[in-house]
Protein backbone atom coordinates (compact mmCIF):
# COMPACT_ATOMS: atom_id res chain seq x y z
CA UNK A 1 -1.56 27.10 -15.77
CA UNK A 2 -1.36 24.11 -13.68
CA UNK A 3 -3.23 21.62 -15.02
CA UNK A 4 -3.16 17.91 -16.29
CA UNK A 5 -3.46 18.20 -20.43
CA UNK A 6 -5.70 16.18 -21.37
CA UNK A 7 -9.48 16.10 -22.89
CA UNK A 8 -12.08 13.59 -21.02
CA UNK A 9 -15.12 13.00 -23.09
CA UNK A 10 -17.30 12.15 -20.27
CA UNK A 11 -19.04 9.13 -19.38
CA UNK A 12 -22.55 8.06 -19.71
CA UNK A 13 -22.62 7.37 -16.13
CA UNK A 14 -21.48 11.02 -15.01
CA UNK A 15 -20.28 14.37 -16.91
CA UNK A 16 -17.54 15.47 -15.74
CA UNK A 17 -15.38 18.44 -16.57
CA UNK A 18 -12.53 19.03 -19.26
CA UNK A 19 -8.95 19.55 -18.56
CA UNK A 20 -7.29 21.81 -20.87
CA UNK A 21 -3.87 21.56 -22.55
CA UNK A 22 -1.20 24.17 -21.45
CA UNK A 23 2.35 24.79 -21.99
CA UNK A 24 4.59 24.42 -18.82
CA UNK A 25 5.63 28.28 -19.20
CA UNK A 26 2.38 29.38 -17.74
CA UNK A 27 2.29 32.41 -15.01
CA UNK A 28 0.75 30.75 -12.33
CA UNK A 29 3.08 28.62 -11.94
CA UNK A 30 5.62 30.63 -12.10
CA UNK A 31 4.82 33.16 -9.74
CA UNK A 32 4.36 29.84 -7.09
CA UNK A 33 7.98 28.48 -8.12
CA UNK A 34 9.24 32.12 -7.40
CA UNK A 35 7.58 33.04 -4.21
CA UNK A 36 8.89 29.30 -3.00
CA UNK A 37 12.11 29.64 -4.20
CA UNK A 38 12.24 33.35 -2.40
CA UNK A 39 11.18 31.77 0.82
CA UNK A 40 14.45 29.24 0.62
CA UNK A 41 16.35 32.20 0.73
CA UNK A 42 17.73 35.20 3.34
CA UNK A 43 14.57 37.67 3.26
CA UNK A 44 17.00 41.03 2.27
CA UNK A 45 14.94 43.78 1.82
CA UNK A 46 12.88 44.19 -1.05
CA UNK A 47 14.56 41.13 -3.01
CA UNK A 48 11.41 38.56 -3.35
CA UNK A 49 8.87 41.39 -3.90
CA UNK A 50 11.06 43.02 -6.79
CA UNK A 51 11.23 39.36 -8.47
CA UNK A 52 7.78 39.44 -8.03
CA UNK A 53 6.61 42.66 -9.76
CA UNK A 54 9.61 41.46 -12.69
CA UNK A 55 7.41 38.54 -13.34
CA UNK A 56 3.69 40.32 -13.32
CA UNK A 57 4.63 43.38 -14.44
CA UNK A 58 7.70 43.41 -17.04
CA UNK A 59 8.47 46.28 -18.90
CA UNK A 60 7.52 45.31 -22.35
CA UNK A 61 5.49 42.52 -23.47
CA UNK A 62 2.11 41.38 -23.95
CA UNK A 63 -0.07 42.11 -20.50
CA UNK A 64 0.44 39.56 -18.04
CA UNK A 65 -2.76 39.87 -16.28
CA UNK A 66 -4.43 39.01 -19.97
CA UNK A 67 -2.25 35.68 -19.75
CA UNK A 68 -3.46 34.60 -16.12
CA UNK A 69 -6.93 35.69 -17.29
CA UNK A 70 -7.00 33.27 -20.00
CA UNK A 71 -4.93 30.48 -18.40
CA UNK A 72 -8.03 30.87 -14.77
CA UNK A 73 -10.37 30.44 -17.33
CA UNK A 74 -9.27 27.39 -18.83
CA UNK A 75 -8.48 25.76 -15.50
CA UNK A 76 -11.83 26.33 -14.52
CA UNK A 77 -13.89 26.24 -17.78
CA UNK A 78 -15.58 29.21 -16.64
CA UNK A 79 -15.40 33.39 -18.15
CA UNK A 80 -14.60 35.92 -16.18
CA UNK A 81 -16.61 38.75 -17.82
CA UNK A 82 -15.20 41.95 -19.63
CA UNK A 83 -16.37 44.19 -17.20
CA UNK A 84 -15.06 42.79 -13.81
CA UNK A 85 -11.65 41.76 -15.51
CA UNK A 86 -11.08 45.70 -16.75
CA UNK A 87 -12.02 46.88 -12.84
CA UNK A 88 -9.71 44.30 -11.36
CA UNK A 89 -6.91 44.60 -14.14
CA UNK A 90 -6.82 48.37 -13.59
CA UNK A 91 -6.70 48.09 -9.83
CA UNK A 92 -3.89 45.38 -10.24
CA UNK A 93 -1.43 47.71 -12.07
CA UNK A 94 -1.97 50.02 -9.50
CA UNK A 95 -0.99 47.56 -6.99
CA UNK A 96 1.98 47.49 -9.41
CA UNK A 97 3.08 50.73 -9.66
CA UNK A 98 2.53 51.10 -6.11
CA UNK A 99 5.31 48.39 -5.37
CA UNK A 100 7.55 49.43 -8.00
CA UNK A 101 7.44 52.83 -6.05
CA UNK A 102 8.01 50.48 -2.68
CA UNK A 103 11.40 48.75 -4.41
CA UNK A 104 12.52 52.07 -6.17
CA UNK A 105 12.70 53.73 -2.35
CA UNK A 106 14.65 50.59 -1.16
CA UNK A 107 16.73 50.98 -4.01
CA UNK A 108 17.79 54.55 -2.38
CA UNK A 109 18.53 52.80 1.16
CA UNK A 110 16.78 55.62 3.26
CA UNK A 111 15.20 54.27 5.95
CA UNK A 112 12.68 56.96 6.12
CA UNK A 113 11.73 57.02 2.56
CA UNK A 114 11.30 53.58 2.69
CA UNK A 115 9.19 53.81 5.49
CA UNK A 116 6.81 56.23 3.85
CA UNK A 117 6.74 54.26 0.81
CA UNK A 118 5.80 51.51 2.69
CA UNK A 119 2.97 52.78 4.44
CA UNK A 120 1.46 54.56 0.84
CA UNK A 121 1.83 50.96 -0.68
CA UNK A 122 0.31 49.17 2.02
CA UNK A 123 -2.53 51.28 2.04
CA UNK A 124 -3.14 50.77 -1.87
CA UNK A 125 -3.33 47.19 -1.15
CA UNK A 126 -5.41 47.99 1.90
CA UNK A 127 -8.25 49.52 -0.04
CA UNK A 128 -7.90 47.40 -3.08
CA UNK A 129 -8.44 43.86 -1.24
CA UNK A 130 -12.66 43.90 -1.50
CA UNK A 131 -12.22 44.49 -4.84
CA UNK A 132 -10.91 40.93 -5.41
CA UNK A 133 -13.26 39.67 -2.92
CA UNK A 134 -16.86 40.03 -5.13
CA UNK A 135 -19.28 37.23 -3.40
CA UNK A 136 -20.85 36.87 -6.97
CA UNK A 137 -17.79 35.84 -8.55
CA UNK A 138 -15.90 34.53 -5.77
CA UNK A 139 -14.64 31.32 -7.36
CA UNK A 140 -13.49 32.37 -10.62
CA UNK A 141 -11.81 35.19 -8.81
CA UNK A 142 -10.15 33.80 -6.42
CA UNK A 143 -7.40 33.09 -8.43
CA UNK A 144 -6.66 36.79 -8.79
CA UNK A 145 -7.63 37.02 -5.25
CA UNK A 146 -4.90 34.44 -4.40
CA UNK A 147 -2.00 36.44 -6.22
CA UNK A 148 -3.29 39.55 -4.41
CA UNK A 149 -2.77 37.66 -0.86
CA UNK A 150 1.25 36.95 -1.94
CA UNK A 151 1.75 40.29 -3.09
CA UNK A 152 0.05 42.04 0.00
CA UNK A 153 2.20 39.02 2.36
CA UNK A 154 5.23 39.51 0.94
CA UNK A 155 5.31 43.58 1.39
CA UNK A 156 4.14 42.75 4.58
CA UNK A 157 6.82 40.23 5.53
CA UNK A 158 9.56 42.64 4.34
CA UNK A 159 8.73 45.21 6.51
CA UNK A 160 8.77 43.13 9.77
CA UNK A 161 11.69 41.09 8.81
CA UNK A 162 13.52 43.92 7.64
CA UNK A 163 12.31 47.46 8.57
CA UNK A 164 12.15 47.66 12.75
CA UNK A 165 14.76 50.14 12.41
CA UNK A 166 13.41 52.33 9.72
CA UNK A 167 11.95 55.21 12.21
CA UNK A 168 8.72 53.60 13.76
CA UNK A 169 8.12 53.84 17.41
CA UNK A 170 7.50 50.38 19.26
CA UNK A 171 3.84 50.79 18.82
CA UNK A 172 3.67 51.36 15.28
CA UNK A 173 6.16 48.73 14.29
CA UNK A 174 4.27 46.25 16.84
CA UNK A 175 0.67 47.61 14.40
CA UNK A 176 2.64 46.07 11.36
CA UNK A 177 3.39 43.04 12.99
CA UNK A 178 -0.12 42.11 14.19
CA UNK A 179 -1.43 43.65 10.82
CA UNK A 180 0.77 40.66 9.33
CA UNK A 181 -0.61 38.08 11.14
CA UNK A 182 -3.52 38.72 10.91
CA UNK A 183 -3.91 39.54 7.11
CA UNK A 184 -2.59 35.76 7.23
CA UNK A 185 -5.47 34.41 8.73
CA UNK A 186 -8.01 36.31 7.25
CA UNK A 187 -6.46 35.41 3.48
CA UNK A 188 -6.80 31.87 4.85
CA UNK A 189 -10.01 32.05 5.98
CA UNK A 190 -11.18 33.34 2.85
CA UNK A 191 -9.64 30.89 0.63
CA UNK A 192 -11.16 28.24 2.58
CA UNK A 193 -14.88 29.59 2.30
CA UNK A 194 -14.59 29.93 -1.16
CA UNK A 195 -13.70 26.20 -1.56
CA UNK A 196 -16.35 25.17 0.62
CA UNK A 197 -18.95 26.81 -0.69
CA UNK A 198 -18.02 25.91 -4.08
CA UNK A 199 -17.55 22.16 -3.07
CA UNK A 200 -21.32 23.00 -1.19
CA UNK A 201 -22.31 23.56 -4.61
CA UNK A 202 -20.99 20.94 -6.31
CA UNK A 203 -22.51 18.17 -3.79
CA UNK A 204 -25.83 18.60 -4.86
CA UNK A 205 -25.08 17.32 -8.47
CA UNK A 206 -22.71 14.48 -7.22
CA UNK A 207 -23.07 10.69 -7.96
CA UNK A 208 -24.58 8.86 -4.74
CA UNK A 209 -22.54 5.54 -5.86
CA UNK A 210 -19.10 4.54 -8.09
CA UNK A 211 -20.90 3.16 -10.59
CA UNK A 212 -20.74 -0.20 -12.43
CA UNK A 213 -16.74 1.16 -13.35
CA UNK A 214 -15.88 2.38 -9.67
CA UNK A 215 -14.98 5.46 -11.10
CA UNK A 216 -17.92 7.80 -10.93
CA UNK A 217 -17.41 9.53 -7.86
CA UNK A 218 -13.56 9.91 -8.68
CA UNK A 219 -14.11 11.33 -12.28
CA UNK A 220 -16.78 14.19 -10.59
CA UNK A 221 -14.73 15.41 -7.97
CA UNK A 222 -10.91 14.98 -9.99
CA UNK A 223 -11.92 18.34 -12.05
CA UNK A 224 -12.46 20.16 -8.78
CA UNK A 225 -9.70 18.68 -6.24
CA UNK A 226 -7.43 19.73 -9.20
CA UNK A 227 -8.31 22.78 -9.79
CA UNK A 228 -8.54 23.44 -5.66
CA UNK A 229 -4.50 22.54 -5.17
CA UNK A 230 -3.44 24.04 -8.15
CA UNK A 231 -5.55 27.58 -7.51
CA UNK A 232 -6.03 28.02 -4.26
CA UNK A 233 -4.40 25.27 -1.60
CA UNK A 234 -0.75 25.68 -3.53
CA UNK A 235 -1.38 29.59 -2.46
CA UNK A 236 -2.70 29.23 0.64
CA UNK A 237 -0.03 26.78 1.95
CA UNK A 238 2.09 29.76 0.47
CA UNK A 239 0.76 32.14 3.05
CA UNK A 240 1.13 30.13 5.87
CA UNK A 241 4.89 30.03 5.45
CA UNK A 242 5.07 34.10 4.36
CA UNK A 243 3.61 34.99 7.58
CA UNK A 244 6.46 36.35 9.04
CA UNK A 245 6.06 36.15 12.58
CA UNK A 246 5.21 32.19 12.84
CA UNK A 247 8.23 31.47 9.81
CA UNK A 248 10.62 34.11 9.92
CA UNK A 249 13.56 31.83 8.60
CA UNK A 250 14.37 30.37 5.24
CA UNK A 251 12.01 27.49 4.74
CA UNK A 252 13.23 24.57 1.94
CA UNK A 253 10.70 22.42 2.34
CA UNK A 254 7.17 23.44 1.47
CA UNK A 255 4.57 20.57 2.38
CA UNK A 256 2.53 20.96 -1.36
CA UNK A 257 -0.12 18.65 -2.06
CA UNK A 258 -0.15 15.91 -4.49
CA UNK A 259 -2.30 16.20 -7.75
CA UNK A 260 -3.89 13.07 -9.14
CA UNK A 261 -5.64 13.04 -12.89
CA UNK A 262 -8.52 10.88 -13.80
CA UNK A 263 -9.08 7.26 -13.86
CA UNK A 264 -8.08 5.60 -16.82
CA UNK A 265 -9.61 2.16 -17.64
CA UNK A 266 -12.59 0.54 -15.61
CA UNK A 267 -12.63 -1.13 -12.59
CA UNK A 268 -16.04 -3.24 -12.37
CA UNK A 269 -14.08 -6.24 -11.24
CA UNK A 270 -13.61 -5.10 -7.71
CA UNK A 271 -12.25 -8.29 -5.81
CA UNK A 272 -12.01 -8.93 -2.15
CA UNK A 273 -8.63 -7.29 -2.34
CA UNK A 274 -10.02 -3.97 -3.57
CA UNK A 275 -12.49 -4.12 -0.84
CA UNK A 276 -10.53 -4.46 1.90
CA UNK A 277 -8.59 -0.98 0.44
CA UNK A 278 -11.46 1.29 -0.68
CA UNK A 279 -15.62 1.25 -1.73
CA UNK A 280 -14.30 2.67 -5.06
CA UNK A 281 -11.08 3.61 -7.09
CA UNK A 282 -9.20 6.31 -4.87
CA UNK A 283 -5.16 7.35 -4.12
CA UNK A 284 -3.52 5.48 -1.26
CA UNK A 285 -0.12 6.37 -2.62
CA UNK A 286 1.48 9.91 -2.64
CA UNK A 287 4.63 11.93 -1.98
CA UNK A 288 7.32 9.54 -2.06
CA UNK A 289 10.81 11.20 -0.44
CA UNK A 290 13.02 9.77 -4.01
CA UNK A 291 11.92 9.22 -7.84
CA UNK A 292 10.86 5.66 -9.22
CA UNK A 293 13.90 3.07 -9.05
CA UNK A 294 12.33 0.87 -11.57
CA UNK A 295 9.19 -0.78 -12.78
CA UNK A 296 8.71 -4.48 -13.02
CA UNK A 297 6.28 -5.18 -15.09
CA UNK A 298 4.62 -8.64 -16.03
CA UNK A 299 2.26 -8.94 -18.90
CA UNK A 300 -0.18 -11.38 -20.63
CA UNK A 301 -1.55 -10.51 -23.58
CA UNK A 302 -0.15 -7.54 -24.19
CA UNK A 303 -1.23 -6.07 -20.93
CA UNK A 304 0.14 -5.95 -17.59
CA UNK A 305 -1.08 -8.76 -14.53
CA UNK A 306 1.70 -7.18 -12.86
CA UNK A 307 2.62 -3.71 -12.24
CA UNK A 308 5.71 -3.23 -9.30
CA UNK A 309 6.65 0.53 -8.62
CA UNK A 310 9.48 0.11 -6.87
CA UNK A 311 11.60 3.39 -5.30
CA UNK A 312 14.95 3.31 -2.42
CA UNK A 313 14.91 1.70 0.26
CA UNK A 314 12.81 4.10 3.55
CA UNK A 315 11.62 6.97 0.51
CA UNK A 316 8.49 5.54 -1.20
CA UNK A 317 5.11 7.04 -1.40
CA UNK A 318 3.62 7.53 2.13
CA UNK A 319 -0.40 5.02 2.69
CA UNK A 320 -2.51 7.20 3.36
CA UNK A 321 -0.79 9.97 3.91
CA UNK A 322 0.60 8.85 7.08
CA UNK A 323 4.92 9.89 6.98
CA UNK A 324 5.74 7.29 9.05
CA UNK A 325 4.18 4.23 6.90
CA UNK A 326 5.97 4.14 3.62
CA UNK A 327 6.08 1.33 1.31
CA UNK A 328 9.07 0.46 -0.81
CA UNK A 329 6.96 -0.84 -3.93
CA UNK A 330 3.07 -0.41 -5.13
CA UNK A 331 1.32 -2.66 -7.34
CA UNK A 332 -1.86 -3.20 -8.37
CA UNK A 333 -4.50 -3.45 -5.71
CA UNK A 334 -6.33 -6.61 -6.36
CA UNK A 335 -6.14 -10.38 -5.88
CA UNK A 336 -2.81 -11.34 -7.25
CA UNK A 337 -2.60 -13.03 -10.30
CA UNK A 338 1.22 -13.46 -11.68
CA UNK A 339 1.98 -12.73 -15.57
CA UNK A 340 3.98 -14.59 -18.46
CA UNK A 341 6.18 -11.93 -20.37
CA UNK A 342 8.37 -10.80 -17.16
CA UNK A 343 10.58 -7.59 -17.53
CA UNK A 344 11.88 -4.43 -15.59
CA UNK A 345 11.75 -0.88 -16.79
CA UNK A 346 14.44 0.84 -15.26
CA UNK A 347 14.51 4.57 -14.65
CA UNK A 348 17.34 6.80 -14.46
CA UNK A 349 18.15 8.84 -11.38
CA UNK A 350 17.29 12.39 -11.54
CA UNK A 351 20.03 15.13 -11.35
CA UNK A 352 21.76 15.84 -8.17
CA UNK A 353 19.53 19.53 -8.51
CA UNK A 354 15.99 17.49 -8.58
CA UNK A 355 14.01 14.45 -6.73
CA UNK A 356 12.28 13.41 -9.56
CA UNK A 357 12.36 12.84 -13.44
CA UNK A 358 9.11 12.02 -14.91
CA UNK A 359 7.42 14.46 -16.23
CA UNK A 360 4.20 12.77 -18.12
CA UNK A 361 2.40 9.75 -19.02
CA UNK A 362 0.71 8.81 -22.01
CA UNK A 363 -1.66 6.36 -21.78
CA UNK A 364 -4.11 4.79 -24.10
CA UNK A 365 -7.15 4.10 -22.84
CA UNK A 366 -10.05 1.30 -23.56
CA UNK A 367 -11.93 -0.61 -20.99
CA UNK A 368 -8.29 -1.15 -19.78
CA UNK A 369 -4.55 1.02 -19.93
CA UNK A 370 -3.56 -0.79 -23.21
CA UNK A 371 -0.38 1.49 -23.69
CA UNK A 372 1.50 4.10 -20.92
CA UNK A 373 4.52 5.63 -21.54
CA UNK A 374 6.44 8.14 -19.58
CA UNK A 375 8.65 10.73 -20.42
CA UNK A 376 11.41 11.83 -18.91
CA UNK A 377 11.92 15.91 -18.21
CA UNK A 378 14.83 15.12 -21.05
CA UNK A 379 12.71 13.84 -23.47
CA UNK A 380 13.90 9.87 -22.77
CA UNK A 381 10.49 8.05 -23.09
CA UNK A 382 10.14 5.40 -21.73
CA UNK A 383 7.23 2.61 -22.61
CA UNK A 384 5.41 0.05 -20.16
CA UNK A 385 3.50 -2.21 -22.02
CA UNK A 386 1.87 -1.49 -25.36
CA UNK A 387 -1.34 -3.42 -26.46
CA UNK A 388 -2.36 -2.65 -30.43
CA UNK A 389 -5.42 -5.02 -31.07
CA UNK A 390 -7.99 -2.76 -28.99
CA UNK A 391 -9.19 0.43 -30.16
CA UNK A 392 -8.79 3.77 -27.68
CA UNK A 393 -8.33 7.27 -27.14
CA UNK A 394 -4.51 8.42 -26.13
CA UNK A 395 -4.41 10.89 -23.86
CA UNK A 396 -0.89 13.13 -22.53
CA UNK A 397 -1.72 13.72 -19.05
CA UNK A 398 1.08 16.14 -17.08
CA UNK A 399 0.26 18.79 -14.24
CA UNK A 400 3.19 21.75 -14.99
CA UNK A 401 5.19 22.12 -11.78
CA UNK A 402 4.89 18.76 -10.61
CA UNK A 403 6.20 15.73 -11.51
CA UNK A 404 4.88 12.25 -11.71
CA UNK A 405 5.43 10.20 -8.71
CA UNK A 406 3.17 7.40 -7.84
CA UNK A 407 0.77 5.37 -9.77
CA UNK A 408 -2.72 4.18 -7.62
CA UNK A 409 -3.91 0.99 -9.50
CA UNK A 410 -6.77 -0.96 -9.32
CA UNK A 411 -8.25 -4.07 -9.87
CA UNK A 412 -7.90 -6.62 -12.76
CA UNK A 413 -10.24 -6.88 -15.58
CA UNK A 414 -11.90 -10.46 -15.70
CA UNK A 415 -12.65 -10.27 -19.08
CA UNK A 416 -9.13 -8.82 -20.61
CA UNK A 417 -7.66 -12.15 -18.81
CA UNK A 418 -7.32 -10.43 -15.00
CA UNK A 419 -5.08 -7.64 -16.43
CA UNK A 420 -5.08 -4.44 -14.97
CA UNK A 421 -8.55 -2.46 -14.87
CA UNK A 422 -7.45 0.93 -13.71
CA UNK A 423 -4.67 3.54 -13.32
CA UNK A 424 -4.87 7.00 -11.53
CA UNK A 425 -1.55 8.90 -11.63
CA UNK A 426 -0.09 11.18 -8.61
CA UNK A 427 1.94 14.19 -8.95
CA UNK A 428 4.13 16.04 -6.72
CA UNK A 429 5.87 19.12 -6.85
CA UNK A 430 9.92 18.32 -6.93
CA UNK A 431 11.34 20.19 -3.20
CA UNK A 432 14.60 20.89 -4.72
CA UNK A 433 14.26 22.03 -8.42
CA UNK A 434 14.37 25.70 -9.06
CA UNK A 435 12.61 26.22 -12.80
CA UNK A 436 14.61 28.65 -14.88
CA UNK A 437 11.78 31.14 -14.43
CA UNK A 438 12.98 31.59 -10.68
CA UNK A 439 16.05 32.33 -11.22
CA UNK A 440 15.27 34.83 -14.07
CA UNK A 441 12.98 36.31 -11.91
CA UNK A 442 15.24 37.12 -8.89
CA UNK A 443 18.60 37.99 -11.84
CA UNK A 444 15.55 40.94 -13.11
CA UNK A 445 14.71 42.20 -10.10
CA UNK A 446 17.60 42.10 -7.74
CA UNK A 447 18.19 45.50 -6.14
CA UNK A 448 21.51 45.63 -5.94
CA UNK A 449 24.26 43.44 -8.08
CA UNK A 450 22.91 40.28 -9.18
CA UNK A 451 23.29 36.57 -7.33
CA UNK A 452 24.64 34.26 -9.94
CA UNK A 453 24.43 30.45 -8.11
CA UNK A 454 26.63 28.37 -10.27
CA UNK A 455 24.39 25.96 -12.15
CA UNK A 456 22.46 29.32 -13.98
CA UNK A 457 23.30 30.83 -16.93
CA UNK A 458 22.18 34.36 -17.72
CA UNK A 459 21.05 34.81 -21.31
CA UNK A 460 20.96 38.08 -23.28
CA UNK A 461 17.77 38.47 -22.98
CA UNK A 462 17.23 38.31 -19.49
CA UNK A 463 20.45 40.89 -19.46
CA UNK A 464 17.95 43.07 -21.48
CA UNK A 465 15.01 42.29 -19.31
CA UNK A 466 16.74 43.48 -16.24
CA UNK A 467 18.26 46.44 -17.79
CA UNK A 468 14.69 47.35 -19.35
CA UNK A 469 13.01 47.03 -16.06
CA UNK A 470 15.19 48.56 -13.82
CA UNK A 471 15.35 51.78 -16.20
CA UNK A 472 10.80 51.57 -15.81
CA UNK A 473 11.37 51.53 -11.87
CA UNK A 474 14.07 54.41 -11.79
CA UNK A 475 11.82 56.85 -13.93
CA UNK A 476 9.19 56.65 -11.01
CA UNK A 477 8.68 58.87 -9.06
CA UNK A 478 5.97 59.04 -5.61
């Protein structure tokens, strides 16, 4: 699942949820990295809905559906019960079967087989869609839901891309078509009530001020913006771009939103700086075009005054969101105030298949960051600044399928000497990587003989898993 790992013990101030620990081989994400990946590519028949069904429903293995169970319910910190999970797992491997039935017939290459598989598919997902749409559980099934809307979209998109020509008259081919578009906006729509009315919810338990730390409001509402991009915005921007009548090409570049964790440190201090930024700690910075250069860094007393992100020349983080104001180099956002111990932390440039490199942070947190270090998606780590006379709680904070990119600092602590009070850091998914998952996914489930692209390597296993699959799929029959 896609989630920073790290525990918060929450303040006195405000609770605030708990982020969960979770590997970066987690479904969710990989079913997003897949469906993206398939959109870079020519839309031949059948080829991103076969990776698709390889990835949710394999051949052998441990249930996959028990996995993203287990991985919505830690994102969320929230059960789905026994009873709704059996109703919605058994209608899901029908939706399965139904689309291995869909791929097996475009396996054959008859365009009228195909054509009548397609329309027995559709209908399964047709009839199953209220079922993932329960107004008593809608949050903590919208996940599910969510998956649904990419499965349903991507039949959906084959058939207009690909099957005019498979025996329809005008009419009927032109009822696909506007069936398409508008299954798109009615997913939408529903993915954006749900939100609202959970952040409805949410708004009558929310902190009317910061706090003394300028954090409150940020800590309350991190748990739930999180949670929001990684469940339910990452999908939804999905659909807009599988609607295949407003994006029928090969898209690259998917517009994801950045993910930001909690607020480390305090940031009572909140100088005339500050104020002429924000009310409270927030995220100017996010989705810079190019990986950190380097980080100059200038400390006293063990802890940084000065904290310079610096990135290439035109490709730092855009203010406020805005693409055409980007800033070669962040720092901390207060009244400056210029360190003794002066030194520059560069980092390496990512791979000519990635933008960026750094895959977590650790930081150790008192009043103040007293230690971050990052590590690099090699292992390299690389450490800031390290302060060892103060007591805190380290915490690994990462958000699997993005990367970090920016850090949003704030204010300097007048007590620790006017070091730096407060660190929030950004993540952004990387528009050029292609996880291993992806390309497993589409080597499984290709239709025909396998694309090898030249930086993958096909292991025996995924030999197997293909082989294994394929021979499920052939002994299917409608």
């Amino acid at each position: 699942m896609e989630v920073a790992s790290v525990e918060i013990k929450a303040s006195a101030e405000v609770q605030a949820s708990t982020a969960v620990a979770i590997s970066n081989d987690d479904i969710l994400n990989a079913l997003k990295a897949v469906v993206q990946f398939g959109l870079s590519q020519i839309p031949y028949v059948g080829k991103l809905i076969s990776a698709l069904v390889g990835v949710l429903w394999p051949s052998s293995g441990p249930s996959v559906w028990d996995q993203v169970r287990e991985e919505v319910e830690k994102l969320i910190d929230q059960k789905i019960t026994d009873a709704i999970f059996s109703l919605l797992k058994a209608q899901l491997n029908g939706l399965g079967d139904a689309l291995k039935l869909y791929i097996n017939a475009v396996k054959s290459g008859g365009s009228a087989l195909i054509r009548t598989q397609f329309v027995a598919t559709n209908t399964v997902f047709v009839a199953a869609r209220s079922s993932f749409q329960n107004p008593d559980y809608q949050w903590v099934l919208s996940p599910l839901f969510a998956i649904f809307t990419q499965l349903h979209m991507t039949l959906l998109r084959d058939c207009v891309l690909n099957g005019e020509d498979w025996g329809w008259t005008s009419a009927e081919y032109q009822t696909i078509v506007d069936q398409a578009s508008q299954a798109t906006k009615d997913y939408i729509a529903y993915l954006d009530k749900v939100v609202a009315d959970k952040e409805a919810d949410l708004k009558k338990g929310a902190p009317s001020s910061p706090g003394k730390h300028k954090t409150d409001i940020w800590q309350y509402w991190q748990a739930f913006n999180q949670q929001k991009i990684v469940l339910i915005d990452d999908y939804r921007l999905l659909l807009v771009y599988l609607d295949p009548v407003t994006h029928p090409k090969p898209t690259s570049n998917i517009p994801f939103k950045d993910v930001y964790s909690r607020a480390y440190g305090t940031a009572d201090d909140w100088d005339a700086t500050a104020s002429g930024w924000a009310s409270s700690v927030t995220t100017p910075w996010g989705k810079p075009l190019a990986n950190i250069s380097n980080i100059k860094i200038e400390l006293f007393n063990y802890t940084p005054r000065v904290v310079d992100v610096n990135y290439p020349k035109g490709e730092g983080p855009a203010l406020w969101g805005s693409e055409t104001d980007r800033k070669d180099t962040t720092g901390i956002i207060a009244n400056y105030q210029g360190g003794v111990e002066k030194y520059t932390v560069e980092i390496p440039r990512p791979s000519s298949d990635k933008t960026y490199n750094i895959q977590k942070a650790s930081v150790k947190q008192g009043s103040i960051p007293l230690n971050v270090t990052l590590t690099l998606d090699d292992g390299t780590e690389k450490n800031l600044w390290n302060r060892t006379d103060l007591g805190g709680q380290t915490y690994v904070v990462e958000v699997p399928g993005r990367m970090l990119t920016t850090f949003n600092m704030w204010t300097r602590s007048w007590y620790y000497n006017n070091d730096l009070g407060c660190i929030i850091f950004g993540f952004s998914r990387d528009p050029k990587a292609v996880p291993p998952q992806a390309y497993d996914a589409f080597y499984v489930g290709a239709i025909g003989e396998p694309e090898i692209p030249a930086t993958y390597s096909v292991s025996s296993q995924v030999v197997e898993r293909r082989l294994a699959f394929w021979s499920e799929v052939d002994a299917l029959k409608p």
